[in-house]
C-alpha atoms as a PDB file:
ATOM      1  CA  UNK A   1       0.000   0.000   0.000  1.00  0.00           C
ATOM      2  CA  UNK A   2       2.311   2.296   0.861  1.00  0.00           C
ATOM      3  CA  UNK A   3       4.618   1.407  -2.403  1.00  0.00           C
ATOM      4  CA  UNK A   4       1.732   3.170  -4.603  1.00  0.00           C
ATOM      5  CA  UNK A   5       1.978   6.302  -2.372  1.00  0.00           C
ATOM      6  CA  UNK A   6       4.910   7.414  -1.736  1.00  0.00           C
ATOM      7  CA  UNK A   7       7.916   8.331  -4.329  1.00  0.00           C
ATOM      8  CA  UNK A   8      10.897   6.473  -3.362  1.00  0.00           C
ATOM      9  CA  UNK A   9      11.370   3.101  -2.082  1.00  0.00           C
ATOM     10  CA  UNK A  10      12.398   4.043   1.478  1.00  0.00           C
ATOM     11  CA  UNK A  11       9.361   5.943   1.445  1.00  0.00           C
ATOM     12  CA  UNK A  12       7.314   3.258   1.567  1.00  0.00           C
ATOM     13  CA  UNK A  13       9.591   0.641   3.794  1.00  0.00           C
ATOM     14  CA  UNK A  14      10.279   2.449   6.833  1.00  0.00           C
ATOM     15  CA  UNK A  15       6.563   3.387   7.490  1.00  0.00           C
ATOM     16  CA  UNK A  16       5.702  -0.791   6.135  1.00  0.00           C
ATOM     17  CA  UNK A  17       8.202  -2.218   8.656  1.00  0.00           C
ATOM     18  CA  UNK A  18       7.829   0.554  11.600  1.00  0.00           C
ATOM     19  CA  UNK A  19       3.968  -0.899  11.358  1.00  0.00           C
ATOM     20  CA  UNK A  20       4.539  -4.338  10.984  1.00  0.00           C
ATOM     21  CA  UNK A  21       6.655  -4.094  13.826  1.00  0.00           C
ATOM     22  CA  UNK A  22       4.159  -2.366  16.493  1.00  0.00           C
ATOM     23  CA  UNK A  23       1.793  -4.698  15.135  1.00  0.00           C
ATOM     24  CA  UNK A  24       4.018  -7.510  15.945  1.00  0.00           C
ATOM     25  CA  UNK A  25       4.770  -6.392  19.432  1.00  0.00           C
ATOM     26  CA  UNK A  26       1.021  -5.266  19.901  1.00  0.00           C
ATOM     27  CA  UNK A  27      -0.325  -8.805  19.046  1.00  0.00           C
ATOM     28  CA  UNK A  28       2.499 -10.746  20.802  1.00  0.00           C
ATOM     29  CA  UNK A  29       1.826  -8.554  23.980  1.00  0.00           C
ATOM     30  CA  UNK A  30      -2.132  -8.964  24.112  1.00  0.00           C
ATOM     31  CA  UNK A  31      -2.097 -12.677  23.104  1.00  0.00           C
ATOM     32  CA  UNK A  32       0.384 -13.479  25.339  1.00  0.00           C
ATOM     33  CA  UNK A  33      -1.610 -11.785  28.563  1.00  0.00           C
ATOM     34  CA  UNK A  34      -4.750 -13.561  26.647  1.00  0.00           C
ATOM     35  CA  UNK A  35      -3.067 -17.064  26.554  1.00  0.00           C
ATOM     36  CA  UNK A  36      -2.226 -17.127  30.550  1.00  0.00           C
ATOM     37  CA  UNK A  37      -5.690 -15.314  31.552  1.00  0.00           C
ATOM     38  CA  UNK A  38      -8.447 -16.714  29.407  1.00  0.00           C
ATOM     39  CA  UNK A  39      -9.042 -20.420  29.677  1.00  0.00           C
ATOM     40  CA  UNK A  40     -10.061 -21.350  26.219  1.00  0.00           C
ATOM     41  CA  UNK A  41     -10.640 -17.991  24.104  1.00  0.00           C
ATOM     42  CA  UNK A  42      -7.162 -17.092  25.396  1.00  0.00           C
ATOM     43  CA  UNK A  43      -5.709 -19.515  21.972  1.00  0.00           C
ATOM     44  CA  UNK A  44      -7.522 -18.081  19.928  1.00  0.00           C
ATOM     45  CA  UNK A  45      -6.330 -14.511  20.722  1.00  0.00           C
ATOM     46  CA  UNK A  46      -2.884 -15.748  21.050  1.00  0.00           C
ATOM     47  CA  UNK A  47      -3.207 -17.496  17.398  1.00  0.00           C
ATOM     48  CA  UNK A  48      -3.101 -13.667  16.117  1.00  0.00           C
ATOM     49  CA  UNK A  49       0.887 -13.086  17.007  1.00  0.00           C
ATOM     50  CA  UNK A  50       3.290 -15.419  15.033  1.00  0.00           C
ATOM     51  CA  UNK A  51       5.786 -14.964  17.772  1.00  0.00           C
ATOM     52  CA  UNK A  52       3.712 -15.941  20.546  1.00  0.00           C
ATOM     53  CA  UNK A  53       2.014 -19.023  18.882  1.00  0.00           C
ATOM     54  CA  UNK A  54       5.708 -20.471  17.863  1.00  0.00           C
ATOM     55  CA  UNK A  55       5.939 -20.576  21.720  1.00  0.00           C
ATOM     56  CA  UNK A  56       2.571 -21.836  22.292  1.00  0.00           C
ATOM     57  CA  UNK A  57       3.337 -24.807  19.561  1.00  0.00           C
ATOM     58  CA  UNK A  58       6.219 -26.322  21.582  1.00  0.00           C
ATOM     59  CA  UNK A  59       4.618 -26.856  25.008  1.00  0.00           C
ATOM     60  CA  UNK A  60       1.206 -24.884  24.593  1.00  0.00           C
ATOM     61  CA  UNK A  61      -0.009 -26.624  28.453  1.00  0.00           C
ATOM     62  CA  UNK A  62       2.862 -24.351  30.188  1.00  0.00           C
ATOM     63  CA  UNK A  63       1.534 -21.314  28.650  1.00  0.00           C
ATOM     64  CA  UNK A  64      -1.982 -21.014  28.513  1.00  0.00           C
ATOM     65  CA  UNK A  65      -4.302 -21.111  31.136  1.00  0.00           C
ATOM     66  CA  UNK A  66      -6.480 -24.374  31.955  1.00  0.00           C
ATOM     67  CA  UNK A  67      -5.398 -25.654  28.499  1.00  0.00           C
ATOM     68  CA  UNK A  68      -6.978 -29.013  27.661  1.00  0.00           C
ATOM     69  CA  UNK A  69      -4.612 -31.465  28.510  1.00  0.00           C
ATOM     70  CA  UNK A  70      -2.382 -33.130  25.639  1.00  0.00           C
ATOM     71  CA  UNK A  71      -4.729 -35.109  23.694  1.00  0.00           C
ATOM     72  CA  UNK A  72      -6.132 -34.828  20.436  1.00  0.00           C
ATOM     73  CA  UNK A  73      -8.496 -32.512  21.715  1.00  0.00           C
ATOM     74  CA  UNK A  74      -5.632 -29.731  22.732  1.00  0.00           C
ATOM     75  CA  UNK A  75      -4.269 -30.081  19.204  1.00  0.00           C
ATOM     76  CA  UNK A  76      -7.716 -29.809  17.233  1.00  0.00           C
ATOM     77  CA  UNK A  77      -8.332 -26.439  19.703  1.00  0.00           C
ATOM     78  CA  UNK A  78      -4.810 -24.999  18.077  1.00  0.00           C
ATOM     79  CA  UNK A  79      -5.168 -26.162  14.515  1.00  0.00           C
ATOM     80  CA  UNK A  80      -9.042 -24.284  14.514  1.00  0.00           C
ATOM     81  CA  UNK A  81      -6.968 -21.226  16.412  1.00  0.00           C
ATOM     82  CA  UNK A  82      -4.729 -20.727  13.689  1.00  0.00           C
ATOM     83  CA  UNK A  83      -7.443 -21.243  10.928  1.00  0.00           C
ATOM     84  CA  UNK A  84      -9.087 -18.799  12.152  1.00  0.00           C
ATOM     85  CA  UNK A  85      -6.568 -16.380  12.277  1.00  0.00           C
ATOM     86  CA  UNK A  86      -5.314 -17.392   9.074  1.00  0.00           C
ATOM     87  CA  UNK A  87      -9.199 -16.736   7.491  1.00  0.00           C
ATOM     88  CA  UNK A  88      -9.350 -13.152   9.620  1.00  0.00           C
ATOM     89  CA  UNK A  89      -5.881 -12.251   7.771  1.00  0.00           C
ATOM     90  CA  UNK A  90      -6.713 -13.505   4.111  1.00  0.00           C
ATOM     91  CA  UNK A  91      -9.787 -11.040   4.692  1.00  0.00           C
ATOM     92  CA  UNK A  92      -7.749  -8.350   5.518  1.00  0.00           C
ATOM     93  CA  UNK A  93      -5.171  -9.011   2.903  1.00  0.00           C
ATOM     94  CA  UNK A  94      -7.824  -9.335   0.048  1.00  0.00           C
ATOM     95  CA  UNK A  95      -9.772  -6.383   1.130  1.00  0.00           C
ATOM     96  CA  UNK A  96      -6.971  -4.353   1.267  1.00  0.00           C
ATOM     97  CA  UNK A  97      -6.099  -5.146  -2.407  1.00  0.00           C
ATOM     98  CA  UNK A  98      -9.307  -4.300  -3.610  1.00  0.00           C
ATOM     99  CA  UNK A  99      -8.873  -1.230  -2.148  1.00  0.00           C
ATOM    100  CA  UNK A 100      -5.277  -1.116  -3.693  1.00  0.00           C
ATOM    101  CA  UNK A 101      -6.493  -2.198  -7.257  1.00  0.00           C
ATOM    102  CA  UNK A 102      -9.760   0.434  -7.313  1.00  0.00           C
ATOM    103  CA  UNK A 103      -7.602   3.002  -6.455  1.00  0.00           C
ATOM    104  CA  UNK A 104      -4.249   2.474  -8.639  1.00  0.00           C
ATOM    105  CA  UNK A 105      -4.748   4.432 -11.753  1.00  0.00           C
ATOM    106  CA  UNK A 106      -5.746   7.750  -9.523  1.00  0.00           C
ATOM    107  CA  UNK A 107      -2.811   7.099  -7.564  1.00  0.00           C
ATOM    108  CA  UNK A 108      -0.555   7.071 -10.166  1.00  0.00           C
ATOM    109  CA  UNK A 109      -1.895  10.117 -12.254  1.00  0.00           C
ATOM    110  CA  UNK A 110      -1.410  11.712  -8.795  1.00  0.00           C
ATOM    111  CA  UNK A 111       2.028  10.854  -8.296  1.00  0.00           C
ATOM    112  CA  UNK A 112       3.292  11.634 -11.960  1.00  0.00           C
ATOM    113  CA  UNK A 113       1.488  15.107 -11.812  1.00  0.00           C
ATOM    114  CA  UNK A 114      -0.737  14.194 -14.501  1.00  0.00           C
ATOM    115  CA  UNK A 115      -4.244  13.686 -12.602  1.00  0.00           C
END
């Protein structure tokens, strides 16, 4: 997104990475509170930070609070964590190109001094 606005290539990685990374530590921060407070919901919040559900993968009964215990139960509860995430993501991704897409050609007439 921020590749069609702005000029010059640092232009539009500093502010891409600067937000990635609050995001990042955002996420990892709430999730991780979320993991060893809520009993069930609490992997599902987590599932939203990459960095905190790598942790939660290797020994996810340590971290999260009244976590079923290690059965095939525990592991369904992750997988249908992260697939959620991952579906909440893909629909921010995808509406975010559409945006992206509808809005190119202005964008660029706007940056060459032409629209």
């Amino acid at each position: 997104m921020w590749s069609l606005k702005s000029k010059s290539v640092l232009g539009a990685v500093v502010p891409a990475i600067s937000l990635i990374g609050v995001l990042a530590v955002v996420t990892g921060f709430c999730g991780w509170n979320a993991a060893l407070s809520v009993p069930v919901v609490g992997a599902f919040i987590n599932a939203f930070s990459p960095a905190t559900s790598m942790v939660m993968l290797v020994n996810p009964w340590e971290h999260v609070n009244q976590f079923a215990r290690p059965d095939l139960v525990s592991h369904v509860t992750l997988f249908l964590a992260t697939a959620f995430a991952c579906v909440i993501y893909v629909v921010v991704v995808y509406s975010m190109l559409q945006q992206m897409v509808r809005r190119f050609d202005h964008t660029v007439q706007r940056l060459t001094g032409t629209g």
